[in-house]
C-alpha atoms as a PDB file:
ATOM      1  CA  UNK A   1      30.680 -62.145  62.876  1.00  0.00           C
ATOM      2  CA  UNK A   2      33.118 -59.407  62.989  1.00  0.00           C
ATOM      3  CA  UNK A   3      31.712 -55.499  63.027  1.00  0.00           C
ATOM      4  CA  UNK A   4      32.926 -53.390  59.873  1.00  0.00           C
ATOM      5  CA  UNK A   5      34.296 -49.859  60.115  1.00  0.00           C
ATOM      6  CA  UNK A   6      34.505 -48.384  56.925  1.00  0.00           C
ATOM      7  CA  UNK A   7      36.617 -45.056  56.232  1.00  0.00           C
ATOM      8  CA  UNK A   8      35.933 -43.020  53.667  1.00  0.00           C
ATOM      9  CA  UNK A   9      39.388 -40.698  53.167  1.00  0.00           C
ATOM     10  CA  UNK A  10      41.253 -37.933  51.013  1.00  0.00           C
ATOM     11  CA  UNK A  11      41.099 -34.074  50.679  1.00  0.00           C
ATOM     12  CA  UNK A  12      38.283 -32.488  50.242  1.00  0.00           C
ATOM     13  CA  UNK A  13      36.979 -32.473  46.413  1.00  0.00           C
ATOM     14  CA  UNK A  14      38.683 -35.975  45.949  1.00  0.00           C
ATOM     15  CA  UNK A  15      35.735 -38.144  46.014  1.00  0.00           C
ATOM     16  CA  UNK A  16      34.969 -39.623  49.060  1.00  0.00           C
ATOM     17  CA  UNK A  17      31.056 -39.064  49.093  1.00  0.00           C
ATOM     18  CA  UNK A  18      31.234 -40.662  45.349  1.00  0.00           C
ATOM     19  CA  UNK A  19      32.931 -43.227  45.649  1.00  0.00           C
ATOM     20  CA  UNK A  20      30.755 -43.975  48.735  1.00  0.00           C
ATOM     21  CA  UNK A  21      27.236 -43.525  46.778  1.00  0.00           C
ATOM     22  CA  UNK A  22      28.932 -46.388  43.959  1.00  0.00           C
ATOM     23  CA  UNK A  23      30.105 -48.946  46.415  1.00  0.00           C
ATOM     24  CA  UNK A  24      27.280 -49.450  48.382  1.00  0.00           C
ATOM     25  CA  UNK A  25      28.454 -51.574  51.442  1.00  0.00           C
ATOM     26  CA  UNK A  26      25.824 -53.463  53.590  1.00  0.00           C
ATOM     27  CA  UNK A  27      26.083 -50.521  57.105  1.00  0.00           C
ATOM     28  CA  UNK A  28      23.749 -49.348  59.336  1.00  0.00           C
ATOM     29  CA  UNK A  29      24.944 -46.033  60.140  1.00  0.00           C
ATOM     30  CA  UNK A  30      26.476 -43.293  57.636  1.00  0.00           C
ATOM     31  CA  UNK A  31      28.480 -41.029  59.505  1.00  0.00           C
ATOM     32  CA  UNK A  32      28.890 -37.775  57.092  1.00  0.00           C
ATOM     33  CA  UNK A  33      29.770 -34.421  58.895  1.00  0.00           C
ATOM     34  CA  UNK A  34      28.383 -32.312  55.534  1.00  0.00           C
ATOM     35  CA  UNK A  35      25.579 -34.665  55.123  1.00  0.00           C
ATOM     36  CA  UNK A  36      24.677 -33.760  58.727  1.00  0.00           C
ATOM     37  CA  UNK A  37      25.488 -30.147  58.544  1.00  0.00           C
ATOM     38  CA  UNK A  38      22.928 -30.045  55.080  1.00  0.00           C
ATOM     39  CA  UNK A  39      20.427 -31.460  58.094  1.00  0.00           C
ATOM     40  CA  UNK A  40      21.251 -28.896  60.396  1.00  0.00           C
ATOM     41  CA  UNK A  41      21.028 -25.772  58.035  1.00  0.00           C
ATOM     42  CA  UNK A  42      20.233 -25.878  54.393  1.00  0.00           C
ATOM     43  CA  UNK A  43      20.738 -22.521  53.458  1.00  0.00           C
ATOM     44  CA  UNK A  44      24.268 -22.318  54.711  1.00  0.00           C
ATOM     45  CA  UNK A  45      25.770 -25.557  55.849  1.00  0.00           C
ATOM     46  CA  UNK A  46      29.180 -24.170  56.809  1.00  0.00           C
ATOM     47  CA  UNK A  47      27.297 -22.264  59.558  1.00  0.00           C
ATOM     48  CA  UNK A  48      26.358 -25.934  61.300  1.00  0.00           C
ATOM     49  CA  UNK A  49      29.624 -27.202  60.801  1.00  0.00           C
ATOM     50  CA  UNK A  50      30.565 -27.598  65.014  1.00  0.00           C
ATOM     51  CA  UNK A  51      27.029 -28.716  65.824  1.00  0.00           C
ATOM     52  CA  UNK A  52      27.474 -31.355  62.869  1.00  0.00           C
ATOM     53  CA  UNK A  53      31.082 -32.026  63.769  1.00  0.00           C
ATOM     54  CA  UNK A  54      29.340 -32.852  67.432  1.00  0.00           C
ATOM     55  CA  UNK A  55      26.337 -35.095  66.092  1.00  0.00           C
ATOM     56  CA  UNK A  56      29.162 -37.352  64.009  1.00  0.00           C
ATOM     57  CA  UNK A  57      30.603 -37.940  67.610  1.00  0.00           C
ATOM     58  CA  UNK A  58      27.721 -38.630  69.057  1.00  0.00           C
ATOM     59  CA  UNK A  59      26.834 -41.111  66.062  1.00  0.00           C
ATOM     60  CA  UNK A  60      30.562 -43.199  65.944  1.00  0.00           C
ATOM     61  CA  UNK A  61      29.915 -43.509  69.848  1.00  0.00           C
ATOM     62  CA  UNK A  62      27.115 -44.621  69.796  1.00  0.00           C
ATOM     63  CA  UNK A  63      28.057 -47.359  66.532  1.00  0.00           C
ATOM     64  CA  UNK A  64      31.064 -48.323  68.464  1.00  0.00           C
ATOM     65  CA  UNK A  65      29.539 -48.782  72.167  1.00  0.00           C
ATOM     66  CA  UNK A  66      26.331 -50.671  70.469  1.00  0.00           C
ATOM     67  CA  UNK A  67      28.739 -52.711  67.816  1.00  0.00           C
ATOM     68  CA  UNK A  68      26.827 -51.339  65.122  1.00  0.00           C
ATOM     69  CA  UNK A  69      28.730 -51.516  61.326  1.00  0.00           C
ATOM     70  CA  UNK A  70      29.066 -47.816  60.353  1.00  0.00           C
ATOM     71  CA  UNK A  71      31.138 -45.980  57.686  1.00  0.00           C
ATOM     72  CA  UNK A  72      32.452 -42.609  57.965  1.00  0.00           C
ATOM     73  CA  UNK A  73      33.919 -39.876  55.611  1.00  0.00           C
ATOM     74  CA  UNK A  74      37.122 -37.905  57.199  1.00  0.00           C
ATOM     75  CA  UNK A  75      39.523 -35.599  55.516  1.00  0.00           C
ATOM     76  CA  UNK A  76      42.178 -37.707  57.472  1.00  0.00           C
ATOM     77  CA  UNK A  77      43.746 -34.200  58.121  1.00  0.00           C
ATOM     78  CA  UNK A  78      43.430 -34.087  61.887  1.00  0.00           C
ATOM     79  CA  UNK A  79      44.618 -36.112  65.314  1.00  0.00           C
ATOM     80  CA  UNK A  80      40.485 -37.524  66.110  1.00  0.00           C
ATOM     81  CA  UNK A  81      40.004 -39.696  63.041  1.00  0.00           C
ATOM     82  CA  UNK A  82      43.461 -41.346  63.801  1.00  0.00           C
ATOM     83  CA  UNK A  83      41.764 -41.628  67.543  1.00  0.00           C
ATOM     84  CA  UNK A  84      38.428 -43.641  65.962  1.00  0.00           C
ATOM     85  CA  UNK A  85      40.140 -45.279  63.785  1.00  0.00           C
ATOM     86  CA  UNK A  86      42.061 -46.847  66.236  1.00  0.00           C
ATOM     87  CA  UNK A  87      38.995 -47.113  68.768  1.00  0.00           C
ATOM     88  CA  UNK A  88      37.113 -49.440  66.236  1.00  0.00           C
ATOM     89  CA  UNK A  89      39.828 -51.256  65.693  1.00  0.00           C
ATOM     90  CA  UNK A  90      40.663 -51.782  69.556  1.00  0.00           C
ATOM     91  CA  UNK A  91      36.640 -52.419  70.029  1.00  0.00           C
ATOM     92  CA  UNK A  92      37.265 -55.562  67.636  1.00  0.00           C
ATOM     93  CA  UNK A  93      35.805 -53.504  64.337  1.00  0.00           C
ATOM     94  CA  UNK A  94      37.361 -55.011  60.976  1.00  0.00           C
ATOM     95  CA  UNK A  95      38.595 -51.619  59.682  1.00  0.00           C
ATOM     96  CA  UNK A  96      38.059 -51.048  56.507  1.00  0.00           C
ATOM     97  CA  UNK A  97      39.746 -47.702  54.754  1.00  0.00           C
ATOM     98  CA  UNK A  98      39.405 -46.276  51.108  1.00  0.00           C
ATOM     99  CA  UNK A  99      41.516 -43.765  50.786  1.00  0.00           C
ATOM    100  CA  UNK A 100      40.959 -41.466  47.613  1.00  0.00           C
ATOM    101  CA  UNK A 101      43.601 -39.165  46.841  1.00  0.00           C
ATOM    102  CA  UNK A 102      44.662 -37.211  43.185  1.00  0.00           C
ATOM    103  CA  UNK A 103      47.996 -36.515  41.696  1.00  0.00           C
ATOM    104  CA  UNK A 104      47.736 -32.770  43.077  1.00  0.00           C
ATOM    105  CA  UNK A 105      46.029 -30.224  45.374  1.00  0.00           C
ATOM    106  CA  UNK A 106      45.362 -28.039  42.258  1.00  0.00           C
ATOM    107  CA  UNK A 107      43.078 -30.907  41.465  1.00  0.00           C
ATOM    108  CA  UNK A 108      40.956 -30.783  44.338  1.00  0.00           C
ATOM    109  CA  UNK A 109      40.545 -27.320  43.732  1.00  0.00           C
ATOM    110  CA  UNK A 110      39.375 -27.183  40.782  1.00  0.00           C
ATOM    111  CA  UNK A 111      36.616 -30.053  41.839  1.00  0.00           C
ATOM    112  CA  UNK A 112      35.596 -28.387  44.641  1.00  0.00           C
ATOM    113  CA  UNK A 113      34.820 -25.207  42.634  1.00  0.00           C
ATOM    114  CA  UNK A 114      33.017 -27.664  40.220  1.00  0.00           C
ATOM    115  CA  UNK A 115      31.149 -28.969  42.867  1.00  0.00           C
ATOM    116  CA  UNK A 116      29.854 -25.428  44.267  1.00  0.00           C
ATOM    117  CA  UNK A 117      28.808 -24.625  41.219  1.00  0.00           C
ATOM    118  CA  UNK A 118      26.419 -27.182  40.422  1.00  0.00           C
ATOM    119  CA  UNK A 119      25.453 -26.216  44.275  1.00  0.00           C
ATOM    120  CA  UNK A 120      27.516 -28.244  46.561  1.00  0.00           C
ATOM    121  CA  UNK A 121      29.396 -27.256  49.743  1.00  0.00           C
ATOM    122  CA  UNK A 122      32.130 -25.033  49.241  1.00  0.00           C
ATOM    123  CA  UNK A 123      35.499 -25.049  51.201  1.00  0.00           C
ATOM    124  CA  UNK A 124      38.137 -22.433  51.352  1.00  0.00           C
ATOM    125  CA  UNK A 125      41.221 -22.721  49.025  1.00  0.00           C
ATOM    126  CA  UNK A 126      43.443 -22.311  51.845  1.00  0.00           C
ATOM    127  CA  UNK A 127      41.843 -25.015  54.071  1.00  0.00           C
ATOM    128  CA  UNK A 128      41.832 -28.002  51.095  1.00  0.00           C
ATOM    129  CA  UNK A 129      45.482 -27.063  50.363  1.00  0.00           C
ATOM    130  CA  UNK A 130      46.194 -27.584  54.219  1.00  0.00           C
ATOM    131  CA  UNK A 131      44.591 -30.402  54.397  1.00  0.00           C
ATOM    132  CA  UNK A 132      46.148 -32.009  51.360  1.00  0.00           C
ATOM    133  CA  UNK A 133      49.812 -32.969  52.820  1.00  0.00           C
ATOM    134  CA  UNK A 134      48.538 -33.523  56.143  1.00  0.00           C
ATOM    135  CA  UNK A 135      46.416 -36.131  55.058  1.00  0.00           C
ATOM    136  CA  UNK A 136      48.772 -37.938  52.757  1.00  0.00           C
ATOM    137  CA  UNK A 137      51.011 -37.994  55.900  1.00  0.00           C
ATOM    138  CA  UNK A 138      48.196 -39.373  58.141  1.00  0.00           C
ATOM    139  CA  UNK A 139      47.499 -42.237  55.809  1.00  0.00           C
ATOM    140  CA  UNK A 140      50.776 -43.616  57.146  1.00  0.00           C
ATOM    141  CA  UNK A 141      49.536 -43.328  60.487  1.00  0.00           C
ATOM    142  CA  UNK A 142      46.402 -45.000  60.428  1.00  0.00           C
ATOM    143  CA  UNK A 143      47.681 -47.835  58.170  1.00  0.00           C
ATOM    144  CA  UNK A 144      48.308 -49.726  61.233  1.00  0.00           C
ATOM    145  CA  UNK A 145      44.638 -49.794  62.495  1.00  0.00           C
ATOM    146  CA  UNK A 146      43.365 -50.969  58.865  1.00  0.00           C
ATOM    147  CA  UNK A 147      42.775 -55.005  58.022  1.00  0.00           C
END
């Protein structure tokens, strides 16, 4: 039977970890970088970002190298998720990708403020409306990898 690899993508405050939590898909490993980071340092998550960035390598390796079914959540707004993306698939992984993105940027902003005030993670303005083209454009990119 074939190993899954299922991506969890979109800007942040679009509803990756959500839609994650509903569909629960039959994986041994959750990779989440702020689920990690909430490990790492509860008070202030943002300050364990690196270290958490570094122990969701260390976890896709490991899934990958041991052909273990894993899911991961990515912005989709840099060059290394393209890279795993197209590591599971070249490892044999189905590749599975739900992207989740909204109509506009001002959208995820206003979630994420939602979201820190009923005491989740917050993420700069700036940074979400960076991230928002840059992902859209990467979907294109990883398309290829995805069954």
């Amino acid at each position: 039977m074939q190993n899954k690899a299922i991506f969890y993508c979109g800007t942040n405050g679009s509803g990756k970890s959500t839609l994650r939590s509903f569909n629960q898909d039959p994986v041994q490993i959750v990779i989440d970088s702020d689920h990690i980071a909430m490990q790492i340092n509860p008070q202030n998550p943002r300050l364990a970002d690196i270290e958490a960035g570094r122990k969701a390598i260390e976890l896709f390796r490991f899934a990958i190298n041991q052909h273990i079914d894993f899911s991961m959540e990515s912005t989709l707004s840099g060059n290394s998720i393209i890279h795993r993306m197209k590591k599971a698939k070249e490892k044999g992984f189905y590749v599975h990708l739900n992207y989740i993105g909204v109509n506009s940027v001002e959208i995820n902003l206003a979630r994420v403020k939602a979201r820190v005030r009923s005491g989740g993670h917050f993420i700069a303005e700036d940074v979400i409306k960076n991230r928002y083209q840059i992902s859209l454009d990467n979907l294109f990119l990883v398309l290829p990898y995805c069954d």
